[in-house]
Protein backbone atom coordinates (compact mmCIF):
# COMPACT_ATOMS: atom_id res chain seq x y z
CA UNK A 1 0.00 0.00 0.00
CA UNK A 2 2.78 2.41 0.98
CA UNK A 3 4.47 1.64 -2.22
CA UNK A 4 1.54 2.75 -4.53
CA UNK A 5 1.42 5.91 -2.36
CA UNK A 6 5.07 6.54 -3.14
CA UNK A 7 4.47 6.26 -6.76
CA UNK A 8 0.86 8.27 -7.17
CA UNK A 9 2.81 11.30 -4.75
CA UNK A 10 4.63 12.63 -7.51
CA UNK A 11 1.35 12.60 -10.27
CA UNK A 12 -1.41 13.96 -7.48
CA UNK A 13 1.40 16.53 -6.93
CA UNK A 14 1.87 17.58 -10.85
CA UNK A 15 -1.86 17.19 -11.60
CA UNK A 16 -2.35 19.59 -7.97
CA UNK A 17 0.19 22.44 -9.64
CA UNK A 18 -1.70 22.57 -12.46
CA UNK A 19 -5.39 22.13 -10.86
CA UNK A 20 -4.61 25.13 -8.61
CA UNK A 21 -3.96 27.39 -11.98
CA UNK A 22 -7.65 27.00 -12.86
CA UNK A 23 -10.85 25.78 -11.59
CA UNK A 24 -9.77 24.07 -8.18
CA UNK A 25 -13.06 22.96 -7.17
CA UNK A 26 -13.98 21.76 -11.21
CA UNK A 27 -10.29 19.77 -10.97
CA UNK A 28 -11.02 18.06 -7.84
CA UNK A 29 -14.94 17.19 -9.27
CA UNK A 30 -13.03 15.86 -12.29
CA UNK A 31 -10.27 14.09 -10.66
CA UNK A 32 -12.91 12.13 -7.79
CA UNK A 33 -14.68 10.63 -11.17
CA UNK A 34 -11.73 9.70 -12.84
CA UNK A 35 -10.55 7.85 -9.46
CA UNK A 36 -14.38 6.39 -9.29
CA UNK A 37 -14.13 5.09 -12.70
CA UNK A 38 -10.67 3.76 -13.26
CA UNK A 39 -11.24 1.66 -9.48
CA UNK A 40 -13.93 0.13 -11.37
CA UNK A 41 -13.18 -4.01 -12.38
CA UNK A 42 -14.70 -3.88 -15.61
CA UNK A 43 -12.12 -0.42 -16.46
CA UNK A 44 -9.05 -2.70 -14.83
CA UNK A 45 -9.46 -5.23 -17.34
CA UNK A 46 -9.72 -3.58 -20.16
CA UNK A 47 -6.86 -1.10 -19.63
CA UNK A 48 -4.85 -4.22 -18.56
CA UNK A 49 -5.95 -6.24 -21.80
CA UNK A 50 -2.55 -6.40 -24.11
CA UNK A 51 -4.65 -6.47 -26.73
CA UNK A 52 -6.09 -2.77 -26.88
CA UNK A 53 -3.63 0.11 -27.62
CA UNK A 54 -2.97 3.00 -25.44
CA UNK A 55 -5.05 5.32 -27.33
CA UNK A 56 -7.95 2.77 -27.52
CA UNK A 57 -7.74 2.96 -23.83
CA UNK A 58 -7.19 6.40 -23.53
CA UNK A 59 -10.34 7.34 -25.72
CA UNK A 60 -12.23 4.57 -23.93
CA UNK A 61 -11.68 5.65 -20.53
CA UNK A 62 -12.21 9.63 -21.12
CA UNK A 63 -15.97 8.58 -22.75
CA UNK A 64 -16.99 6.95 -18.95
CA UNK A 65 -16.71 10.50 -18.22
CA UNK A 66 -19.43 12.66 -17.60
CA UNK A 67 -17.59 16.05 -16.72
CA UNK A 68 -16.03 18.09 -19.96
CA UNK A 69 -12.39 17.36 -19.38
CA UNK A 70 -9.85 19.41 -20.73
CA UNK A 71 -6.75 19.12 -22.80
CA UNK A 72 -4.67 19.33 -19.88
CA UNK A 73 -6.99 16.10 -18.18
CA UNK A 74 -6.55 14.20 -21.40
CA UNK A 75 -2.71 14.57 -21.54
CA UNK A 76 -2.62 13.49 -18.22
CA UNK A 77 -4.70 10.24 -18.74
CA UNK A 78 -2.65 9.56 -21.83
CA UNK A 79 0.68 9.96 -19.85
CA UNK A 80 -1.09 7.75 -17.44
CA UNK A 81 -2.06 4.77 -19.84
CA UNK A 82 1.32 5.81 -21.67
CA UNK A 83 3.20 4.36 -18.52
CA UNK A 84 0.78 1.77 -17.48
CA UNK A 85 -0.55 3.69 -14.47
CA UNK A 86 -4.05 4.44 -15.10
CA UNK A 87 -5.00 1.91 -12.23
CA UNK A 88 -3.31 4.44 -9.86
CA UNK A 89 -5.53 7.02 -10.58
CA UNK A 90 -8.05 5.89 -7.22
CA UNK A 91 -4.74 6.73 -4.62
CA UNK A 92 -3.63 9.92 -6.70
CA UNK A 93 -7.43 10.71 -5.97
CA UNK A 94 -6.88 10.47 -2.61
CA UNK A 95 -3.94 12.41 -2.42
CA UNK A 96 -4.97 15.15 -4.81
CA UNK A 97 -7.76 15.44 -2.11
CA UNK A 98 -5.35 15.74 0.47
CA UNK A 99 -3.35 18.07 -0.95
CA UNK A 100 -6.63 20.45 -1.71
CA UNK A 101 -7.64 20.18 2.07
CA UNK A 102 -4.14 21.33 3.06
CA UNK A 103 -4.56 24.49 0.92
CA UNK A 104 -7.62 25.21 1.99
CA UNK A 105 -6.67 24.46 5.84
CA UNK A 106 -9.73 22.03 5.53
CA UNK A 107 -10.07 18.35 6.28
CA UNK A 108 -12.51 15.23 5.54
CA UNK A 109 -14.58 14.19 8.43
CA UNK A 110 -16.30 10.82 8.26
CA UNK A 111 -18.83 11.15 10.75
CA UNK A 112 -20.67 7.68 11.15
CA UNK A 113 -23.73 7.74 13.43
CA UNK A 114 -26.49 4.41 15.21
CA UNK A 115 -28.93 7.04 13.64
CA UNK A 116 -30.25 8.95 10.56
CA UNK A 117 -29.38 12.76 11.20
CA UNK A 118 -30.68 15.33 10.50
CA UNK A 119 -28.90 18.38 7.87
CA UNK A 120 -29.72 20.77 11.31
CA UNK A 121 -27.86 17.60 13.37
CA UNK A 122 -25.17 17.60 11.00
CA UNK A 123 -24.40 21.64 11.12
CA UNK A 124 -24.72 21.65 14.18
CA UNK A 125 -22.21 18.67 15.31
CA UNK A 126 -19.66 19.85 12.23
CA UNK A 127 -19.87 23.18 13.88
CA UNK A 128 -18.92 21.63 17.59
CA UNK A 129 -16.41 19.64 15.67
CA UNK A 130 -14.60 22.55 13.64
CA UNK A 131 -13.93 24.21 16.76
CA UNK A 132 -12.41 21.12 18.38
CA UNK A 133 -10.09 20.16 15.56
CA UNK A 134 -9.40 23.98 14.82
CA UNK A 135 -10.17 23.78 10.97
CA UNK A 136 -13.10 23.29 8.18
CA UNK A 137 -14.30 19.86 7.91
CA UNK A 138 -16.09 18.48 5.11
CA UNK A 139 -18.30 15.36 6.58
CA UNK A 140 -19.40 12.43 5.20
CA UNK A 141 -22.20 11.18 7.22
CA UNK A 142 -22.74 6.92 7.55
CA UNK A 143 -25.39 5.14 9.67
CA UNK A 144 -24.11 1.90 11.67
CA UNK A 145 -26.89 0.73 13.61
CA UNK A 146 -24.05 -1.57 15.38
CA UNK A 147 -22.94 1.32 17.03
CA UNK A 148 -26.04 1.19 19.07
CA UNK A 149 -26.35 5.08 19.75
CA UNK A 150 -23.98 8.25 19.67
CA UNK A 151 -21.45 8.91 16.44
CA UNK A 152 -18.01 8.32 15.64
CA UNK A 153 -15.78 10.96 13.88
CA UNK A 154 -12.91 10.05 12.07
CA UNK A 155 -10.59 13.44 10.64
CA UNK A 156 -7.42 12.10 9.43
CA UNK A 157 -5.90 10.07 11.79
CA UNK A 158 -7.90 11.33 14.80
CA UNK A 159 -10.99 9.22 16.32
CA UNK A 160 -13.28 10.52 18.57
CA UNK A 161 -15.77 7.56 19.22
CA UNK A 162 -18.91 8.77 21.66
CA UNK A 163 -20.76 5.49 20.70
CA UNK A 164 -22.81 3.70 23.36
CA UNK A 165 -20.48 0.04 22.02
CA UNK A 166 -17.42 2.39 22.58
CA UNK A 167 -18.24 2.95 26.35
CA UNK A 168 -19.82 -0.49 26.35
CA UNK A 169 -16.01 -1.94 25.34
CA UNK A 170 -14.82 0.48 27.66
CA UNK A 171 -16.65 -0.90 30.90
CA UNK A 172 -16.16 -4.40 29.33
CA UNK A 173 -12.22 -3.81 29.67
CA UNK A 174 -11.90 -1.78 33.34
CA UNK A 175 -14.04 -4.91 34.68
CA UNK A 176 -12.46 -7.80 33.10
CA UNK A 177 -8.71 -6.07 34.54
């Protein structure tokens, strides 16, 4: 895993340069769909398939796509297929996303909850949350029922787990020492 992030770091970083020249916000769109659609198996094969040439891939793989994608996009899927690293393009995704976040001082928040929230719910525990992590969060909001109430945040690296099986493992663990 490490070793695909080493090689995608230097492509999310080229593709970032020139993404922050222009429409950062219409790159990023862009660049999530082209991760979404190369990760898919069908895509793998194809591109993988010795018997289609670079451009058949190439032309292939830009018509999945529903955004307009400039020349810029298409040299960079070329140079991809060119060097047989189009199924890269999911971690150079995730990187590109990182590297937006970090410009904007922003971050990804997976926010998984035992129950459907509300959008007032969800402002309203981002809000709490921004403060506490000191920077803009951009959630992603899951329901586990397993978690049997409260949420679970995940920003990065950071957890902050206020689930009732949390505090349930919790008690399980001071009484069984």
């Amino acid at each position: 895993m490490a070793e695909l992030a080493t090689i995608a770091r230097p492509y999310a970083e080229a593709l970032f340069r020139v993404a922050k020249s222009g429409n950062l916000t219409a790159w990023s769109d862009l660049v999530s769909e082209m991760a979404a659609v190369a990760s898919h198996p069908d895509v793998k094969a194809f591109a993988g398939n010795p018997k289609h040439s670079d451009q058949q891939v190439v032309e292939t793989f830009l018509s999945l796509l529903k955004s307009n994608v400039s020349p810029e996009a298409k040299n960079f899927v070329g140079m991809l297929v060119e060097n047989g690293r189009l199924t890269l393009l999911p971690e150079i995704g995730t990187q590109f996303q990182a590297l937006k976040n970090a410009a904007e001082g922003a971050a990804d928040a997976e926010i998984t909850s035992a129950f459907e929230l509300t959008d007032a719910q969800v402002n309203d525990l981002v809000a709490t949350l921004e403060k506490k992590f000191g920077r803009k969060l951009k959630p992603s909001v899951t329901v586990d029922n397993s978690l049997i109430g409260g949420v679970r945040v995940t920003v990065g690296d950071e957890v902050l787990d206020t689930s009732v099986r949390a505090k349930l493992q919790q008690m399980h663990t001071a009484l069984a020492s």
